[in-house]
N, C-alpha and C. Protein backbone atom coordinates (compact mmCIF):
# COMPACT_ATOMS: atom_id res chain seq x y z
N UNK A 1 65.58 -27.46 -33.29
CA UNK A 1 64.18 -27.29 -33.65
C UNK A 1 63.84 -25.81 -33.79
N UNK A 2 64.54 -24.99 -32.97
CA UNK A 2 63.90 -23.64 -33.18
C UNK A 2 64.88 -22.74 -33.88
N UNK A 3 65.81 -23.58 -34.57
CA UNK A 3 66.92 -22.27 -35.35
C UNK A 3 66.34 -21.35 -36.26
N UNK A 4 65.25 -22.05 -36.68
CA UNK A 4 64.65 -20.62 -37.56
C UNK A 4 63.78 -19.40 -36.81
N UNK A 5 64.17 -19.39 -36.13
CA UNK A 5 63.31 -18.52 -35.18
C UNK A 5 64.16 -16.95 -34.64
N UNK A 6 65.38 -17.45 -35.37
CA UNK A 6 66.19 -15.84 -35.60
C UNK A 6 66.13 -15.44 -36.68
N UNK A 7 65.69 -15.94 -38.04
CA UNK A 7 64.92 -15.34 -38.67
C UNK A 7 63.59 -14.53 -38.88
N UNK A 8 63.35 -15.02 -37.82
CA UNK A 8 61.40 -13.97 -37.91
C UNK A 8 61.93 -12.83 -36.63
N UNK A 9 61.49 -12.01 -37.26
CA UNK A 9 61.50 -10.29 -36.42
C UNK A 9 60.27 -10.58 -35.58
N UNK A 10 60.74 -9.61 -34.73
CA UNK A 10 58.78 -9.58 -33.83
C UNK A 10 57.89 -9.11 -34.80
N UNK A 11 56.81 -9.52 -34.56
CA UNK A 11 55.39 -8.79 -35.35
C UNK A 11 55.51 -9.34 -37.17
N UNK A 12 56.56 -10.11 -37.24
CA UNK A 12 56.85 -10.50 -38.80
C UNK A 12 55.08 -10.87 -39.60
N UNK A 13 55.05 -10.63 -40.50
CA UNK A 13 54.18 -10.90 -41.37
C UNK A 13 54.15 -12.32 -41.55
N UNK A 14 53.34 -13.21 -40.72
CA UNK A 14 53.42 -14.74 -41.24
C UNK A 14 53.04 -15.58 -42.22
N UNK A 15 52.74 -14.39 -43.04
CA UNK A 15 52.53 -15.17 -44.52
C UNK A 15 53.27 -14.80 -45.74
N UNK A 16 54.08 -13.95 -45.33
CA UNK A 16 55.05 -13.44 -46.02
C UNK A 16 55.66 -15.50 -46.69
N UNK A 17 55.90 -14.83 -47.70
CA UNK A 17 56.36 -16.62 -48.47
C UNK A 17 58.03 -16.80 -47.49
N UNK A 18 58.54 -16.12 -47.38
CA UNK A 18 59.80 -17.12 -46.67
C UNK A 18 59.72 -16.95 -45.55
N UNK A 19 58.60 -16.53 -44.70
CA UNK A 19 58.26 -16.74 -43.59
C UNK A 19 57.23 -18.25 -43.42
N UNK A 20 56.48 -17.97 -44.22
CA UNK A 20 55.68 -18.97 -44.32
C UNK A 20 55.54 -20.33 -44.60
N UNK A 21 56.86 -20.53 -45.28
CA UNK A 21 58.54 -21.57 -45.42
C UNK A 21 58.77 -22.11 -44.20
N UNK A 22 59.25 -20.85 -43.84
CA UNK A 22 59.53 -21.48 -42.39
C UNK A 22 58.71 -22.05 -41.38
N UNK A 23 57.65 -21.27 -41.16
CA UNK A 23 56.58 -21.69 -40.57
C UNK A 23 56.06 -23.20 -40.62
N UNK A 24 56.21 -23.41 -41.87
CA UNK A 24 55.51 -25.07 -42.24
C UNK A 24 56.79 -26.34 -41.93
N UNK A 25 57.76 -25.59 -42.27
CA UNK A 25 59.35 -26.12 -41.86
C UNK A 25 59.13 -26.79 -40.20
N UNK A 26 58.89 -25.54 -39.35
CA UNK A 26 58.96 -25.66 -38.20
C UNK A 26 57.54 -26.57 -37.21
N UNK A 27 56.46 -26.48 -38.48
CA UNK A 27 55.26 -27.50 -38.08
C UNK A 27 55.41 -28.81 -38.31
N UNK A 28 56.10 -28.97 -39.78
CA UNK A 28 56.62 -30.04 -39.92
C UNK A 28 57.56 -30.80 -38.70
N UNK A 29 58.36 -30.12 -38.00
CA UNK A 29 59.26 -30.59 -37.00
C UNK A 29 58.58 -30.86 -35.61
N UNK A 30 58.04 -30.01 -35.41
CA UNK A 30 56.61 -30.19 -34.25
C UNK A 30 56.45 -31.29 -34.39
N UNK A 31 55.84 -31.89 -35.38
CA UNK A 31 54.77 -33.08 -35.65
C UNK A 31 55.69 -34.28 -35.39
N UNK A 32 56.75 -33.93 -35.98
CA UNK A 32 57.58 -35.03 -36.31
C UNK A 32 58.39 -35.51 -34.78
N UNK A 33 58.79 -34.63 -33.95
CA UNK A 33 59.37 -34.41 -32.56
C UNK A 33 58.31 -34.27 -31.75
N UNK A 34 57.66 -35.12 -30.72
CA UNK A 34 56.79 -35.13 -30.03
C UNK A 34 57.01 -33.85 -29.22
N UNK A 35 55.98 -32.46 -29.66
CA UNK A 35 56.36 -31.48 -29.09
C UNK A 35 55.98 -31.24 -27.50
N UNK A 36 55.02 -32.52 -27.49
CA UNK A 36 53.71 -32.21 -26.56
C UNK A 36 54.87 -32.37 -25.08
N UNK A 37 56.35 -33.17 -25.49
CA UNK A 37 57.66 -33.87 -24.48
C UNK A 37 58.26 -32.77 -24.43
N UNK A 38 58.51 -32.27 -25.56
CA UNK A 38 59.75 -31.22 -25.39
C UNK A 38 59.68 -29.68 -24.87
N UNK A 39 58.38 -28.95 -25.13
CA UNK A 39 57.84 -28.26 -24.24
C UNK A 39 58.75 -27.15 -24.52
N UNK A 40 59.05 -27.13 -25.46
CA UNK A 40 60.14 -25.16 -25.78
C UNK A 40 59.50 -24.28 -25.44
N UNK A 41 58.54 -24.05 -24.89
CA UNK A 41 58.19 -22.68 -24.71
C UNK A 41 57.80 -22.46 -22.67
N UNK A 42 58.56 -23.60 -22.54
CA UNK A 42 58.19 -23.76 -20.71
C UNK A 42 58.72 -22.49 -20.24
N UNK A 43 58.31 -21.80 -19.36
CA UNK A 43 58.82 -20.49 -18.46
C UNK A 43 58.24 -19.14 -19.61
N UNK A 44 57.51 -19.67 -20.63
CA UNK A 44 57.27 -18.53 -21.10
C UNK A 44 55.62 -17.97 -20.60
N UNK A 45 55.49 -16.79 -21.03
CA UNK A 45 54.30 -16.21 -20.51
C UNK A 45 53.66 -15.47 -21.49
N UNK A 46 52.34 -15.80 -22.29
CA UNK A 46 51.56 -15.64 -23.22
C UNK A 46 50.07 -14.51 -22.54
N UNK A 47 49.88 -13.49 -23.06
CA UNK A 47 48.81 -12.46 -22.61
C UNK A 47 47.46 -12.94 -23.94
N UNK A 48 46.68 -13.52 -23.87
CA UNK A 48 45.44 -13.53 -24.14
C UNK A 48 44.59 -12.31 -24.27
N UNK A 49 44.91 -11.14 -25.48
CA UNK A 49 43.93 -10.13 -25.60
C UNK A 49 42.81 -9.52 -25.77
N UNK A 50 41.58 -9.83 -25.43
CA UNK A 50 40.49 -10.11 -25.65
C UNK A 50 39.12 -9.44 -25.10
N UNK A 51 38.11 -8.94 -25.55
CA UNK A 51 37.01 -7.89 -25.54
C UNK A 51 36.01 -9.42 -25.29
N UNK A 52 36.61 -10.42 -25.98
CA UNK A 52 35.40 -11.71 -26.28
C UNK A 52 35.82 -13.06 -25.41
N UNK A 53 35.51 -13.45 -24.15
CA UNK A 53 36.20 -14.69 -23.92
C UNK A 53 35.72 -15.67 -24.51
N UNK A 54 36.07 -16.51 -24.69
CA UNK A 54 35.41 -18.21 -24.32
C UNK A 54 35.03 -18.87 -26.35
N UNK A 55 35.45 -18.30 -27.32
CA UNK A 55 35.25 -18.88 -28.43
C UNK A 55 36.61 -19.86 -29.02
N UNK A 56 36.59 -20.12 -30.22
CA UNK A 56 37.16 -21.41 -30.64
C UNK A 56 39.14 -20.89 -30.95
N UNK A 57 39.02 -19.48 -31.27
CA UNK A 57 40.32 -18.79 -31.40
C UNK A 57 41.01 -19.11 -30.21
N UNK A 58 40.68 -18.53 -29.12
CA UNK A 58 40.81 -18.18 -27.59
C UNK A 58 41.00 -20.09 -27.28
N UNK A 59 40.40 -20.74 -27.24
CA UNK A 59 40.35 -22.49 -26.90
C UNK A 59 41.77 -22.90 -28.00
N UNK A 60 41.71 -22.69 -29.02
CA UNK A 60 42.97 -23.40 -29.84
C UNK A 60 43.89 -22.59 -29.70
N UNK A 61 44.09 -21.26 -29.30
CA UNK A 61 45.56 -20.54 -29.14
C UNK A 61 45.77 -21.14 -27.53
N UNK A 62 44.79 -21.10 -26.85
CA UNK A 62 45.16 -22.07 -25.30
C UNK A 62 45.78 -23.50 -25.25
N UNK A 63 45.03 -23.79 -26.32
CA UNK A 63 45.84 -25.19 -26.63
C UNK A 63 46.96 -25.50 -26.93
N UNK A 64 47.00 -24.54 -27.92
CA UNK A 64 48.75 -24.74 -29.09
C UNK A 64 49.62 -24.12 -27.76
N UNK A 65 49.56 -22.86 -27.49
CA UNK A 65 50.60 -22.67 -26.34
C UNK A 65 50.49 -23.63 -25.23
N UNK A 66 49.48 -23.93 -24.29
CA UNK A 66 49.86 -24.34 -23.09
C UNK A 66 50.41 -26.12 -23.38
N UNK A 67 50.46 -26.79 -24.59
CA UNK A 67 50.34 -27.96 -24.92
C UNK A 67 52.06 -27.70 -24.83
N UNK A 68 52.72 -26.80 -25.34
CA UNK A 68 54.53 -26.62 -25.86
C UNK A 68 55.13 -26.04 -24.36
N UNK A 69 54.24 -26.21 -23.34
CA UNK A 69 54.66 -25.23 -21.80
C UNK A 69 54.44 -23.86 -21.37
N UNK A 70 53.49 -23.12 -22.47
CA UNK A 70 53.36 -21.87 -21.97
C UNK A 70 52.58 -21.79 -21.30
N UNK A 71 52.48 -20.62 -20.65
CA UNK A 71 51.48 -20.22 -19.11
C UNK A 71 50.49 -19.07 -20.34
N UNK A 72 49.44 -19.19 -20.24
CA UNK A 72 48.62 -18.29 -20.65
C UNK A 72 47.63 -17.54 -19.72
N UNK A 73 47.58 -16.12 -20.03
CA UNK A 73 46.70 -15.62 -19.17
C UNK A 73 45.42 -14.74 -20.23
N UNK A 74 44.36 -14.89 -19.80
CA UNK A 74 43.05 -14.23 -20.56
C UNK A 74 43.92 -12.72 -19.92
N UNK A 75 43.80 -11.54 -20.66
CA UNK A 75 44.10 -10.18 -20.39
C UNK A 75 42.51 -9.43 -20.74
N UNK A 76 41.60 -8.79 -20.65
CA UNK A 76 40.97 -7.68 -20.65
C UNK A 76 41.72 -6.60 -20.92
N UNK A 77 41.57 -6.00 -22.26
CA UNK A 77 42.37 -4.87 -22.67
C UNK A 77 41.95 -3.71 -22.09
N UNK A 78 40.78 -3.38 -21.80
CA UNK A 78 40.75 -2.16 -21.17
C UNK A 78 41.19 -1.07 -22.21
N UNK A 79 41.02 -1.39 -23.22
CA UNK A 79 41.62 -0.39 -24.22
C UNK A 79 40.32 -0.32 -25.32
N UNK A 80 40.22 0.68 -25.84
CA UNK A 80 39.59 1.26 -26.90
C UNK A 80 39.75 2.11 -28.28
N UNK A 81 39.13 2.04 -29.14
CA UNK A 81 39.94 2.95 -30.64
C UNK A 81 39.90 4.37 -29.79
N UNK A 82 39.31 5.34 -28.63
CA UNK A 82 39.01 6.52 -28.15
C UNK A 82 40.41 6.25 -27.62
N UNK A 83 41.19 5.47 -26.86
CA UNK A 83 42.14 5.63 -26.25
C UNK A 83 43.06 6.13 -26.89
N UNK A 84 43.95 7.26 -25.81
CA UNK A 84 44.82 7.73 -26.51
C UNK A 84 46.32 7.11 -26.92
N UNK A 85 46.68 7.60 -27.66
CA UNK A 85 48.15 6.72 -27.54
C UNK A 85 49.30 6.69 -26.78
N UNK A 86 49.18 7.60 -25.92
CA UNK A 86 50.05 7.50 -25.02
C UNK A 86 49.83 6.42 -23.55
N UNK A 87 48.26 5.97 -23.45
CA UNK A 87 47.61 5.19 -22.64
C UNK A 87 47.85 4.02 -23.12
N UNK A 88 47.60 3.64 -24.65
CA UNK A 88 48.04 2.58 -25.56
C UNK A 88 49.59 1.98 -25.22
N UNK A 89 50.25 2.85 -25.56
CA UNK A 89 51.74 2.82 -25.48
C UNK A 89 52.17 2.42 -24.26
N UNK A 90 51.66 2.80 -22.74
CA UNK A 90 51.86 2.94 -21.54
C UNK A 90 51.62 1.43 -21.18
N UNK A 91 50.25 0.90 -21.55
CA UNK A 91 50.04 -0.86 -21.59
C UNK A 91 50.39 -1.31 -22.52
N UNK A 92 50.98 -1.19 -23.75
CA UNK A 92 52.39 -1.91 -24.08
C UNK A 92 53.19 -2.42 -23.50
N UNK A 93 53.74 -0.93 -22.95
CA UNK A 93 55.29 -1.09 -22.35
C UNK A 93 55.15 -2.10 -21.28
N UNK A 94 53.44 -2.00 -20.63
CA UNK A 94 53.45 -2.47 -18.94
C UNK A 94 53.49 -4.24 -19.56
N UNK A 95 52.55 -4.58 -20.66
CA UNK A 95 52.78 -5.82 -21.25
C UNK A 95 53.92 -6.88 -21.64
N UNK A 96 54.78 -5.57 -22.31
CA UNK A 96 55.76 -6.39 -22.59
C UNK A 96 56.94 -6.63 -21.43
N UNK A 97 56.80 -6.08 -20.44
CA UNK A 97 57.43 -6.80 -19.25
C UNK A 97 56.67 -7.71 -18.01
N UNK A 98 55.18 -7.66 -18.49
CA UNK A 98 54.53 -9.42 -18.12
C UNK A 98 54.83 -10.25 -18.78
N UNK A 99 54.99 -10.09 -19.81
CA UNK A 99 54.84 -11.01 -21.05
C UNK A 99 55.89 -11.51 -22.12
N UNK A 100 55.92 -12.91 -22.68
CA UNK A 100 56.83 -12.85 -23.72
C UNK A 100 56.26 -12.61 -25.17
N UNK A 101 54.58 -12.56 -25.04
CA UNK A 101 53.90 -12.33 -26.72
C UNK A 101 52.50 -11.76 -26.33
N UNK A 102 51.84 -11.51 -26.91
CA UNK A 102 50.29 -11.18 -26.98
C UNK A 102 50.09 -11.58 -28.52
N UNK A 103 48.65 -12.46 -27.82
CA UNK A 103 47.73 -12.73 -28.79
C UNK A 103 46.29 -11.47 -29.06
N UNK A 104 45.91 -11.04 -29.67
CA UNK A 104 44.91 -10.16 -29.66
C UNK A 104 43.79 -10.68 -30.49
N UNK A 105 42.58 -10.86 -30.04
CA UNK A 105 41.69 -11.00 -30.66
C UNK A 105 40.66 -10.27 -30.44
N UNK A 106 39.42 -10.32 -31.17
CA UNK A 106 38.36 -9.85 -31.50
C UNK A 106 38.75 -7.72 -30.87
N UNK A 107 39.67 -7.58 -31.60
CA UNK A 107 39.96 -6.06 -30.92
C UNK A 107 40.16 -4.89 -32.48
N UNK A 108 40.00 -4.26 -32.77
CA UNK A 108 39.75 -3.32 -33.75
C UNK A 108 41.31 -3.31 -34.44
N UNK A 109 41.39 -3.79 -35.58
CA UNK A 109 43.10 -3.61 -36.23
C UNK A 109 44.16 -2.61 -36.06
N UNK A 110 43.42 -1.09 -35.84
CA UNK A 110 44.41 0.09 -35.35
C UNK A 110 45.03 0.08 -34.53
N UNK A 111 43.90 -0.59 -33.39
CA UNK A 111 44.30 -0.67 -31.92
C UNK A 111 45.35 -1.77 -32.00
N UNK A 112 45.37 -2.74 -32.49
CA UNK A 112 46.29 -3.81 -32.15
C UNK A 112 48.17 -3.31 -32.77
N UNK A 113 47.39 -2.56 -33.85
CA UNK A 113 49.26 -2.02 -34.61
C UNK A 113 49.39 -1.22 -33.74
N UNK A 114 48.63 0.05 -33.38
CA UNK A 114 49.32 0.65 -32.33
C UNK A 114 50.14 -0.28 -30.86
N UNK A 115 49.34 -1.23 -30.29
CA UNK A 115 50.05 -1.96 -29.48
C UNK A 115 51.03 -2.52 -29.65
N UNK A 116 51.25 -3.27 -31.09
CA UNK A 116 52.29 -4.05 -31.46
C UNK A 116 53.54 -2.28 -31.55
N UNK A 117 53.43 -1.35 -32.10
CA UNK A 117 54.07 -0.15 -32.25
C UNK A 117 54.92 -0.32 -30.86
N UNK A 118 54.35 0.04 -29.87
CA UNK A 118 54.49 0.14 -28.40
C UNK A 118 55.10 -0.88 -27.52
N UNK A 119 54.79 -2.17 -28.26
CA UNK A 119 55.58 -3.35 -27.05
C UNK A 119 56.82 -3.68 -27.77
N UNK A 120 57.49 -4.38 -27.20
CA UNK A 120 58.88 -4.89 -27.10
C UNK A 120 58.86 -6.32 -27.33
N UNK A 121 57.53 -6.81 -27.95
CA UNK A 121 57.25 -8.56 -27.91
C UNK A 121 56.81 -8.34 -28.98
N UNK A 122 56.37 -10.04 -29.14
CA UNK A 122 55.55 -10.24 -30.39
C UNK A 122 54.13 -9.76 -30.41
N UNK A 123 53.75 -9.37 -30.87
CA UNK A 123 52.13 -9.37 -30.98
C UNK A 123 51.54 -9.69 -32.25
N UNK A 124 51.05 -10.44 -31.99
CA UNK A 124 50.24 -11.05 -33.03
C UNK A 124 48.45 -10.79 -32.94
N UNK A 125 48.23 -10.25 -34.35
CA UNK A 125 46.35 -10.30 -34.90
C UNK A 125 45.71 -11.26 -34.97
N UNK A 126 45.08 -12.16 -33.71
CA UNK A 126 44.30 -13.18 -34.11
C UNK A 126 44.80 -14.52 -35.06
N UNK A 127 45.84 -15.02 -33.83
CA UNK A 127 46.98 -15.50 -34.90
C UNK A 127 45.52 -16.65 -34.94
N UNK A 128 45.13 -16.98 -34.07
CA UNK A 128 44.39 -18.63 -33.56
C UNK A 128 42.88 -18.44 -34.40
N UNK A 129 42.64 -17.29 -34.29
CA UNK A 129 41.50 -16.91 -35.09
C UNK A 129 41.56 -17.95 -36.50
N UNK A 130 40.08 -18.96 -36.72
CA UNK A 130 39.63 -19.42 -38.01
C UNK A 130 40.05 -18.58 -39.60
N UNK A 131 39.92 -17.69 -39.33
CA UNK A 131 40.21 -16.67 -40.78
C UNK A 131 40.98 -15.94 -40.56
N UNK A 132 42.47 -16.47 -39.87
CA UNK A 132 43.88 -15.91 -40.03
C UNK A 132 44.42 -16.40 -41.36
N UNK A 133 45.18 -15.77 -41.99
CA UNK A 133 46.03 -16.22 -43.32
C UNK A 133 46.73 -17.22 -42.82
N UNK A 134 47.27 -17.69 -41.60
CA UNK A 134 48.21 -18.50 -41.52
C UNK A 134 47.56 -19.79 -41.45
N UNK A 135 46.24 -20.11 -41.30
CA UNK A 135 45.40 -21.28 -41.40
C UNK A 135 44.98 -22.08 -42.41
N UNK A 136 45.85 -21.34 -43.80
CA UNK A 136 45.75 -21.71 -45.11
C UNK A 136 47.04 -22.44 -45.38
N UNK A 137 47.93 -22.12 -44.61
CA UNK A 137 49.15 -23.07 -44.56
C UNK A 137 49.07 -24.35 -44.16
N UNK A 138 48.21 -24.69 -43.18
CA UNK A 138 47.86 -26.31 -42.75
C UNK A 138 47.54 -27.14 -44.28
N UNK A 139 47.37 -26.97 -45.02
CA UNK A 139 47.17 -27.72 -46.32
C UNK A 139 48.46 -28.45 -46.63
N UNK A 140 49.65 -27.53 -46.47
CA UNK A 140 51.09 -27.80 -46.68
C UNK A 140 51.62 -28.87 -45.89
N UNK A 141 50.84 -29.51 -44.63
CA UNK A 141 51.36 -30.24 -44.02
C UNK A 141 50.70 -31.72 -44.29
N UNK A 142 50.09 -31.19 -45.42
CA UNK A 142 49.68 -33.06 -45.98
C UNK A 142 48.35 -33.34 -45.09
N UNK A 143 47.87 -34.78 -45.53
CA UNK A 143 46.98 -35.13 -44.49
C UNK A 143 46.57 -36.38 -44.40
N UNK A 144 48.02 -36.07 -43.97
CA UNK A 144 48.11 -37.49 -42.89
C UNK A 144 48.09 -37.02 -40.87
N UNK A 145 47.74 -36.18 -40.85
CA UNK A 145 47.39 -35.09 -40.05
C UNK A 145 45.73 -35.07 -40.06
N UNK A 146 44.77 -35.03 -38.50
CA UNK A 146 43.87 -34.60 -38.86
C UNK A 146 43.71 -33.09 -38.88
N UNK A 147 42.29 -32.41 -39.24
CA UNK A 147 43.09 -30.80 -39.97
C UNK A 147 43.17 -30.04 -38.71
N UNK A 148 42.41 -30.58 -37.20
CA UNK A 148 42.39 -29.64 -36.13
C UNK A 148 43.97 -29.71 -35.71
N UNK A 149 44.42 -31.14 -36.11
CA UNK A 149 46.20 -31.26 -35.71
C UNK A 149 47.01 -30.01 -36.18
N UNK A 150 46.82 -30.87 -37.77
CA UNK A 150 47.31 -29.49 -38.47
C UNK A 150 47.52 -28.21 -38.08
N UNK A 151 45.81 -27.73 -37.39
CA UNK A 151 46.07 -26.29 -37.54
C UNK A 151 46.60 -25.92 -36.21
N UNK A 152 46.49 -26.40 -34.98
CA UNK A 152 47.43 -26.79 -33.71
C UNK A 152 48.56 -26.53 -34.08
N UNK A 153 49.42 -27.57 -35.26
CA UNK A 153 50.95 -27.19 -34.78
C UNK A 153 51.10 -26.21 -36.07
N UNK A 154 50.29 -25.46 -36.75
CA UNK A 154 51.12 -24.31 -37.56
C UNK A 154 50.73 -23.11 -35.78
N UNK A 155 49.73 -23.39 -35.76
CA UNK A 155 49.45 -22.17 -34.28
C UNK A 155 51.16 -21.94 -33.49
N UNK A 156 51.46 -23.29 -33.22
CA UNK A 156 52.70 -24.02 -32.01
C UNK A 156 53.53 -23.07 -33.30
N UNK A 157 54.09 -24.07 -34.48
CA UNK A 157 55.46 -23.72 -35.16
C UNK A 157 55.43 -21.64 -34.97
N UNK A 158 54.36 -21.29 -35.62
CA UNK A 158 54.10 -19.67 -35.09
C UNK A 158 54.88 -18.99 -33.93
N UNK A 159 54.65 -19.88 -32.70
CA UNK A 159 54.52 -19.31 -31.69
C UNK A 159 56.29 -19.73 -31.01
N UNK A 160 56.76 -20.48 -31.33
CA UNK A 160 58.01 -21.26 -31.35
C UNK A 160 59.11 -20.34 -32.03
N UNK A 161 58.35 -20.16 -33.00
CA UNK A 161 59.70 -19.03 -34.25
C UNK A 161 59.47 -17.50 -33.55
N UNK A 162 58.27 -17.16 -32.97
CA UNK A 162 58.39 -15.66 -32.33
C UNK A 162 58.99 -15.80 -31.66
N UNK A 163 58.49 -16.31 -30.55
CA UNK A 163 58.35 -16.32 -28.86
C UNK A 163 59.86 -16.80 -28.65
N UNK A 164 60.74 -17.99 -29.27
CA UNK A 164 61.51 -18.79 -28.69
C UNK A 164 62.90 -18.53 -29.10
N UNK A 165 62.73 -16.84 -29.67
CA UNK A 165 64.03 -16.51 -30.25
C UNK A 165 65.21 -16.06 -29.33
């Protein structure tokens, strides 16, 4: 289930078209393999990046991970566009040895490439976020799916091809 998942680099562009292949490849298999049993991502540890708690991004990236076995934690970045980069870099580094990914949301785009620059994991821009590019891929999975399913296991297949390499 997760062989394509040595194909995606950390931080890969998930809409890149033969990423995005894969991506639907690997939702497709989700759906099809009761993922909710198999749980590939058990022992892993997901950082929740966030200035904003409690909206619908933050609820469906909680879902898609903790549904496949991940442990998620809400993080408070404590970080700002004023921060310098060596402070940036410093909670990177401290991240990517809590952590096997960060999700970042509602946080300023500089700030998040600089972080992704700095860690040693995946980091992903608001993967769960409504108006991610990768939420345009749920179309691909037909619908015979309802669309919150849908967009659940492209979230999961996402997080499966980073995280589970």
């Amino acid at each position: 289930m997760c062989s394509l998942a040595r194909h995606l680099a950390p931080n890969a562009d998930l809409t890149a078209p033969l990423t995005a292949t894969a991506l639907v490849a690997q939702a497709r298999a989700l759906a099809d393999l009761d993922a909710v049993q198999l749980k590939p991502l058990r022992g892993k540890r997901l950082a929740l990046f966030t200035m904003t708690p409690g909206d619908e991004g933050q609820r469906d990236f909680v879902t898609a991970a903790t549904a496949l076995g991940a442990q998620v934690s809400l993080v408070a970045p404590g970080l700002d566009e004023s921060s310098s980069a060596e402070q940036i870099d410093a909670v990177a580094r401290l991240l990517s040895e809590l952590y096997d990914a960060i999700e970042c949301q509602h946080l300023p785009e500089a700030l998040v490439r600089r972080i992704a620059q700095g860690a040693r994991i995946p980091v992903f821009f608001g993967l769960a976020m409504p108006g991610h590019p990768t939420a345009a891929l749920t179309k691909d999975l037909g619908a015979s799916l309802p669309p919150a399913l849908r967009r659940c296991r492209i979230l999961q297949a996402a997080l499966v091809l980073s995280v589970n390499r």
